[in-house]
C-alpha atoms as a PDB file:
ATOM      1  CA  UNK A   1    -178.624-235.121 -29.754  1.00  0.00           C
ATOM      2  CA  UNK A   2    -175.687-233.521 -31.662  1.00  0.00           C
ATOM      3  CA  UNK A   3    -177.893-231.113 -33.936  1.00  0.00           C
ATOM      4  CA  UNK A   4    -180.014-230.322 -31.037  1.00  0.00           C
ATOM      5  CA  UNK A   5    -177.406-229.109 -28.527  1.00  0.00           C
ATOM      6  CA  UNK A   6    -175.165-227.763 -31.527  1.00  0.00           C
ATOM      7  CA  UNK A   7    -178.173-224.912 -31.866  1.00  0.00           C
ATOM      8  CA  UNK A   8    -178.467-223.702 -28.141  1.00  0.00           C
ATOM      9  CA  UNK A   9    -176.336-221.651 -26.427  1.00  0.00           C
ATOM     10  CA  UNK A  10    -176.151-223.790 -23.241  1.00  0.00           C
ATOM     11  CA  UNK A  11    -176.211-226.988 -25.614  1.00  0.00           C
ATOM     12  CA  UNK A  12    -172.906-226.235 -27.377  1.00  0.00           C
ATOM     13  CA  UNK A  13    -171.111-225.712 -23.686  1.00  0.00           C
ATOM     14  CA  UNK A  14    -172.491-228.962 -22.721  1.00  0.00           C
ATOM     15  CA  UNK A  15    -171.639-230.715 -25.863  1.00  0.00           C
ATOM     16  CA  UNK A  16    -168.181-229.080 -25.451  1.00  0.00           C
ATOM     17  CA  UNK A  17    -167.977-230.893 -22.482  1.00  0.00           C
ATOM     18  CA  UNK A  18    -168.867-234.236 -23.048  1.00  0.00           C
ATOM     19  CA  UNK A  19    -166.438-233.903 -25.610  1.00  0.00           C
ATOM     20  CA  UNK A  20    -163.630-233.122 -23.474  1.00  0.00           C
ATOM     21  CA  UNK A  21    -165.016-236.046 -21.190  1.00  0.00           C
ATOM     22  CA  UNK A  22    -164.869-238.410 -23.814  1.00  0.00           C
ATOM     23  CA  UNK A  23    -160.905-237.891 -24.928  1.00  0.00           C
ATOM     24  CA  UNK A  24    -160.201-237.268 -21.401  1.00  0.00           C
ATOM     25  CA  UNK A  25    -161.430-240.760 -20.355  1.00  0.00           C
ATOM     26  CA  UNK A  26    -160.637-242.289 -23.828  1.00  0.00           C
ATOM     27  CA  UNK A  27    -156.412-241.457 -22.775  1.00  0.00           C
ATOM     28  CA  UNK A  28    -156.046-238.965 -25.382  1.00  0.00           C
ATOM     29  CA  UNK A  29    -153.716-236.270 -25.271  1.00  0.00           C
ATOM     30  CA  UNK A  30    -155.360-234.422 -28.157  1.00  0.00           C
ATOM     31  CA  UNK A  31    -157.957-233.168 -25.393  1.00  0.00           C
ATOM     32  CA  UNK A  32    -155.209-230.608 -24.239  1.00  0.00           C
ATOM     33  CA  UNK A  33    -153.598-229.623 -27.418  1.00  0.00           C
ATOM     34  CA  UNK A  34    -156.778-228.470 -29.305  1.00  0.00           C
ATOM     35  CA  UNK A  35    -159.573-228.010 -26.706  1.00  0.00           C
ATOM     36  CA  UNK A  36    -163.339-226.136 -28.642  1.00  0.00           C
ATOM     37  CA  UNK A  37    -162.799-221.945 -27.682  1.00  0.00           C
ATOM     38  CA  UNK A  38    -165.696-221.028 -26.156  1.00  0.00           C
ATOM     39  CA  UNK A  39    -167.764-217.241 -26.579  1.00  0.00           C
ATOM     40  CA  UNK A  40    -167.275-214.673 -24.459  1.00  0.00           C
ATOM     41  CA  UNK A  41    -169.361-211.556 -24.135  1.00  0.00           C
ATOM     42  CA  UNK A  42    -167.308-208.212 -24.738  1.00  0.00           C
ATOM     43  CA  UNK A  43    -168.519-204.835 -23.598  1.00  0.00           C
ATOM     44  CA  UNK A  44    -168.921-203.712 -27.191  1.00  0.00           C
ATOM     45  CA  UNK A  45    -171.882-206.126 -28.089  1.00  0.00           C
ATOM     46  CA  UNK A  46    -169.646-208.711 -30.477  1.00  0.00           C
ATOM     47  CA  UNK A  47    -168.257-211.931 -28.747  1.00  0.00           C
ATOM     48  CA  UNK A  48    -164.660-213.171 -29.095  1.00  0.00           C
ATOM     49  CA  UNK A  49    -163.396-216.386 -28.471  1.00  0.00           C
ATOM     50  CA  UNK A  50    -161.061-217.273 -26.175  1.00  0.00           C
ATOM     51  CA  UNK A  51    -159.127-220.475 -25.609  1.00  0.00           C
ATOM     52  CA  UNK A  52    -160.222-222.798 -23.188  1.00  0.00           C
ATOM     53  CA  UNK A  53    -158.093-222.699 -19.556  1.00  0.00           C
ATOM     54  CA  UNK A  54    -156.509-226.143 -20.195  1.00  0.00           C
ATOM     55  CA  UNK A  55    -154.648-224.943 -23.679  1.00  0.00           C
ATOM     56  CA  UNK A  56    -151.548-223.537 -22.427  1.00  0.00           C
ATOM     57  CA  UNK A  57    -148.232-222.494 -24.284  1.00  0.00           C
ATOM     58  CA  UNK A  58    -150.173-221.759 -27.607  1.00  0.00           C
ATOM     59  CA  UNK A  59    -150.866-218.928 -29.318  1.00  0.00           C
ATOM     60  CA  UNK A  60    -154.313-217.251 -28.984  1.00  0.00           C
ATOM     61  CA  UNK A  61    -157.545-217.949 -31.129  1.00  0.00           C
ATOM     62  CA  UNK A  62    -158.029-215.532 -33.515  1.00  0.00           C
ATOM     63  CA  UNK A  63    -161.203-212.833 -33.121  1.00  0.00           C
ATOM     64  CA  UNK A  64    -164.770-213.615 -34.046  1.00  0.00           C
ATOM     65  CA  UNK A  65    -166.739-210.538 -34.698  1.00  0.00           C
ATOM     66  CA  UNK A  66    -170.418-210.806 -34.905  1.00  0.00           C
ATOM     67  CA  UNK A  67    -173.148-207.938 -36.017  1.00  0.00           C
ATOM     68  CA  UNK A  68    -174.690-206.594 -32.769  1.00  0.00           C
ATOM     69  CA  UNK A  69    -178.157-207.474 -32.742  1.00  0.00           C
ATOM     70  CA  UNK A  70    -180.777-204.498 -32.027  1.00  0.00           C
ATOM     71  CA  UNK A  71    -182.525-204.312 -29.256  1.00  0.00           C
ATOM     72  CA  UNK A  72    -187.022-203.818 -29.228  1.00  0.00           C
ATOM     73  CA  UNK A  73    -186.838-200.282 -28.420  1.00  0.00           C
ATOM     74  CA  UNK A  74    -183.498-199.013 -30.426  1.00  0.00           C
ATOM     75  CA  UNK A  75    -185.158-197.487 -33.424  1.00  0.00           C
ATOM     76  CA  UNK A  76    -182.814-198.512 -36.394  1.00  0.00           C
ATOM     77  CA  UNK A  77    -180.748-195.105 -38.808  1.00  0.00           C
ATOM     78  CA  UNK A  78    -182.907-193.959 -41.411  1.00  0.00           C
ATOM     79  CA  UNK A  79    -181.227-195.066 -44.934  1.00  0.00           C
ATOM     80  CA  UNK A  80    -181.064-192.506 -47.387  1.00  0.00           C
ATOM     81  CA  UNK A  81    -182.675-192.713 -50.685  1.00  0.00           C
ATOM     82  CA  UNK A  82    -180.864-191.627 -53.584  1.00  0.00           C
ATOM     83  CA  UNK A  83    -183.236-190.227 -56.333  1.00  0.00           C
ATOM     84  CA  UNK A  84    -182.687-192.303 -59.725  1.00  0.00           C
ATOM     85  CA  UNK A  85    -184.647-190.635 -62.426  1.00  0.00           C
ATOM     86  CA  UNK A  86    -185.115-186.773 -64.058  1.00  0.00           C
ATOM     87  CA  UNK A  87    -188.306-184.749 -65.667  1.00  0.00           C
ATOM     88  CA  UNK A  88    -187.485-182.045 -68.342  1.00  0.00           C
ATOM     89  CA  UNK A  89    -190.452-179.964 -68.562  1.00  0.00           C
ATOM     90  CA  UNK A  90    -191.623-177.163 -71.060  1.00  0.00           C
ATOM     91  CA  UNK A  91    -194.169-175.278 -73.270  1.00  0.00           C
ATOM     92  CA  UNK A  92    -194.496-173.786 -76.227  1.00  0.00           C
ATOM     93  CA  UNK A  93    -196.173-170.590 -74.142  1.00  0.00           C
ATOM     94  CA  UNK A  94    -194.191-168.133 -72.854  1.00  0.00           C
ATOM     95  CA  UNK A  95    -197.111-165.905 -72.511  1.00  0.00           C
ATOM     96  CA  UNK A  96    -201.062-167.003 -72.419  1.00  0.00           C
ATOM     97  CA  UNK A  97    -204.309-165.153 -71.857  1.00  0.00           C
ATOM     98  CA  UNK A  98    -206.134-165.370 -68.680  1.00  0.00           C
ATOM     99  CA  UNK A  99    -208.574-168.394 -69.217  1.00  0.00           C
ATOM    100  CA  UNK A 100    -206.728-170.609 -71.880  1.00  0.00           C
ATOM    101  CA  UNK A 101    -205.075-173.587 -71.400  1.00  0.00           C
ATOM    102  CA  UNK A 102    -201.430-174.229 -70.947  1.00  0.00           C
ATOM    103  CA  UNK A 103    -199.975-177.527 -72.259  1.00  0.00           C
ATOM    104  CA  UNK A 104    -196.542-178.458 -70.420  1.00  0.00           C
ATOM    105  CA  UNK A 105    -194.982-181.177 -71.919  1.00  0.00           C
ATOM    106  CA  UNK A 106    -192.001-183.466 -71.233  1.00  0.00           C
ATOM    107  CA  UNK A 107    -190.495-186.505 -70.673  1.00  0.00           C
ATOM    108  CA  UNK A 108    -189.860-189.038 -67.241  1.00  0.00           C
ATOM    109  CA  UNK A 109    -186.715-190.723 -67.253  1.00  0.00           C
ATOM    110  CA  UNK A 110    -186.102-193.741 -64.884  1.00  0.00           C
ATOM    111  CA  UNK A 111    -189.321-193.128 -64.004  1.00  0.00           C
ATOM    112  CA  UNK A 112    -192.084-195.934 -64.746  1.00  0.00           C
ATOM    113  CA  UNK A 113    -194.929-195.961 -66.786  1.00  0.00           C
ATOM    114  CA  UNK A 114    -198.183-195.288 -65.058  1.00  0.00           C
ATOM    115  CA  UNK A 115    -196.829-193.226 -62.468  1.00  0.00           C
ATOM    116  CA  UNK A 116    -198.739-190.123 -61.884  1.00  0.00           C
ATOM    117  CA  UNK A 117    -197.361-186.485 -62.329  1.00  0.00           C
ATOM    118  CA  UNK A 118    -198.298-183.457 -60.701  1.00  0.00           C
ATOM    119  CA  UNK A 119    -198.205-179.929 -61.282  1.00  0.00           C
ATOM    120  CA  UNK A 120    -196.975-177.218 -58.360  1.00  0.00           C
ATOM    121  CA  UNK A 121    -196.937-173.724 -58.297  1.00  0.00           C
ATOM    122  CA  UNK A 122    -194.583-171.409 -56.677  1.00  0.00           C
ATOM    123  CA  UNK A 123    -196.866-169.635 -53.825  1.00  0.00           C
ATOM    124  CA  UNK A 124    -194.816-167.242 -51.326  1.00  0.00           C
ATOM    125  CA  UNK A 125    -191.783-169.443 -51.462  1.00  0.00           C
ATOM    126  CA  UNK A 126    -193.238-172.282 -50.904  1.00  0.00           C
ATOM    127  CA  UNK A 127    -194.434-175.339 -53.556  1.00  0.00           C
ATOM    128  CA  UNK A 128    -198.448-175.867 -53.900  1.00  0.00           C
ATOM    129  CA  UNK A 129    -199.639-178.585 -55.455  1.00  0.00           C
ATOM    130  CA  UNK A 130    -202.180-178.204 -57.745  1.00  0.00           C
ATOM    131  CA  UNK A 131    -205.003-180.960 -58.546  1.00  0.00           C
ATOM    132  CA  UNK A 132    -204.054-181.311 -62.122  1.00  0.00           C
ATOM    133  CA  UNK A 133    -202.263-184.543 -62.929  1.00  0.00           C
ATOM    134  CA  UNK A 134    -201.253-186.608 -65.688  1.00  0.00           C
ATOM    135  CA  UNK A 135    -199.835-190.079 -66.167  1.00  0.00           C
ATOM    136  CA  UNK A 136    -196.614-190.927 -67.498  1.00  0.00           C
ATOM    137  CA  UNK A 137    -196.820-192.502 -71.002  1.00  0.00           C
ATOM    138  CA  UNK A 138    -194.835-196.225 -72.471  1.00  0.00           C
ATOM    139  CA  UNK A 139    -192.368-194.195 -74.304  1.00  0.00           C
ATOM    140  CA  UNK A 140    -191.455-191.873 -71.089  1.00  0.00           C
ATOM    141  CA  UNK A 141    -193.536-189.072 -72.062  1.00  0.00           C
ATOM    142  CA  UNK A 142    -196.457-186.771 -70.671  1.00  0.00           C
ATOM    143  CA  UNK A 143    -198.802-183.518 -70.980  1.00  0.00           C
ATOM    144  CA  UNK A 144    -200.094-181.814 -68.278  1.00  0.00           C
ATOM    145  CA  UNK A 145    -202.924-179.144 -69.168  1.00  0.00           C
ATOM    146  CA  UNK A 146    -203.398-175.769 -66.746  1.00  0.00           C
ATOM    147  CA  UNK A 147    -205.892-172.642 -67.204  1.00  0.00           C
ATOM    148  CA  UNK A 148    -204.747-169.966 -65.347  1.00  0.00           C
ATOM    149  CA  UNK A 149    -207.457-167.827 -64.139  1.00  0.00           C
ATOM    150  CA  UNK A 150    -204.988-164.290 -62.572  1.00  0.00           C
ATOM    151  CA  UNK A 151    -202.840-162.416 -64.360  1.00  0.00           C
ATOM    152  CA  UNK A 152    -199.301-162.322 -63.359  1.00  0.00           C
ATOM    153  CA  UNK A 153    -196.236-164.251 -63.458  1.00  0.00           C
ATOM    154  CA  UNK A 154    -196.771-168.458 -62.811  1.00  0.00           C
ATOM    155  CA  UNK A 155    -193.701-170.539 -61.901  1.00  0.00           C
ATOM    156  CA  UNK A 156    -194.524-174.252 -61.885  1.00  0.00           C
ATOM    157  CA  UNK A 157    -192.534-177.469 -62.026  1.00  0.00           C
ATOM    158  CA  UNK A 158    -193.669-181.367 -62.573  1.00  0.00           C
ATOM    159  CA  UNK A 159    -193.491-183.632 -59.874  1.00  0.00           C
ATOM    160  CA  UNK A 160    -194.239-187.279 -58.902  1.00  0.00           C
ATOM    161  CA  UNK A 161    -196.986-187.765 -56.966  1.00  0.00           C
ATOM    162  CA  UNK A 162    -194.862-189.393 -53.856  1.00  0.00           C
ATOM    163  CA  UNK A 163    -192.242-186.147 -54.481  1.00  0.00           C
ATOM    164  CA  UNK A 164    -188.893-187.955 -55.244  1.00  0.00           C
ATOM    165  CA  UNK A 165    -188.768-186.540 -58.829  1.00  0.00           C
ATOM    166  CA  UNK A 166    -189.148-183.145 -59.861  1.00  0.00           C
ATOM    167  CA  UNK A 167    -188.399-181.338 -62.423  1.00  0.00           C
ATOM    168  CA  UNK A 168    -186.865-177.913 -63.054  1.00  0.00           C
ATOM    169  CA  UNK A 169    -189.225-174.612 -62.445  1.00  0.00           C
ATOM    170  CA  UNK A 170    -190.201-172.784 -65.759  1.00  0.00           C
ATOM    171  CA  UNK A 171    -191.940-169.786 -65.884  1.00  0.00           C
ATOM    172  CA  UNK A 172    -195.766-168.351 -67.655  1.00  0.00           C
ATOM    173  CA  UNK A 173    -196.535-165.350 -67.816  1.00  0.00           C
ATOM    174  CA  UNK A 174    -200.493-165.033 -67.849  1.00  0.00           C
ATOM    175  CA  UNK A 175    -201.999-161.594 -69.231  1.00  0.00           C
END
């Protein structure tokens, strides 16, 4: 009965109780020198113990603090997610013709092998991703190849797929 009332809420005031009972009946004074605290509810959502009316003359319990629980429609804070990992990007191209490929090359580190890379372009300020990828390599490594079909100036960068690494933006100039 002790495990199963030591558990509940309600079960640990009764069990208190019969405790008290017990010594009181059983003539010993050790019921009013050390009675069990019991919880009390606090405005702030963490219960503190306080000592039982019977204890008198004795200094106060000290404070239990306990994580306040959530309730089903408090959403909990958003963690942040600190980026572990770097991709160094470059080519041997600083200018290409219209039509011929660009190789970008580089290497993923903290980054795991498999993971796919993608290339983005700089379009009006804002990133575009383009639907050539590549996969990162054992020994950290990659290639992405790009033909660029207008002439003008291309600034692209290497990112993962999911967007949490990127790499710096380097520049082509296609003629």
């Amino acid at each position: 009965m002790t495990s199963v009332l030591r558990h509940h809420r309600y079960g640990r005031a009764l069990g208190t109780g019969a405790l008290t009972v017990a010594l009181l009946t059983g003539g010993t004074a050790a019921a009013f020198a050390a009675p069990t605290p019991t919880p009390s509810p606090t405005p702030t959502g963490t219960a503190t113990t306080t000592p039982s009316p019977m204890r008198t003359g004795t200094a106060p319990t000290p404070t239990r603090t306990e994580r306040p629980r959530l309730n089903r429609t408090e959403t909990p804070r958003p963690t942040r997610t600190v980026t572990r990992g770097s991709i160094t990007v470059s080519t041997r191209e600083a200018t290409v013709r219209r039509g011929r490929a660009v190789a970008f090359t580089g290497r993923a580190r903290d980054v795991r092998a498999g993971t796919t890379l993608v290339l983005q372009r700089r379009v009006d300020g804002r990133w575009s991703t383009l639907r050539t990828t590549a996969l990162v390599n054992r020994n950290g490594t990659f290639t992405i190849r790009r033909t660029f079909t207008t002439r003008g100036t291309e600034t692209v960068r290497v990112v993962t797929r999911d967007g949490r690494v990127q790499s710096a933006a380097i520049t082509v100039r296609v003629s």
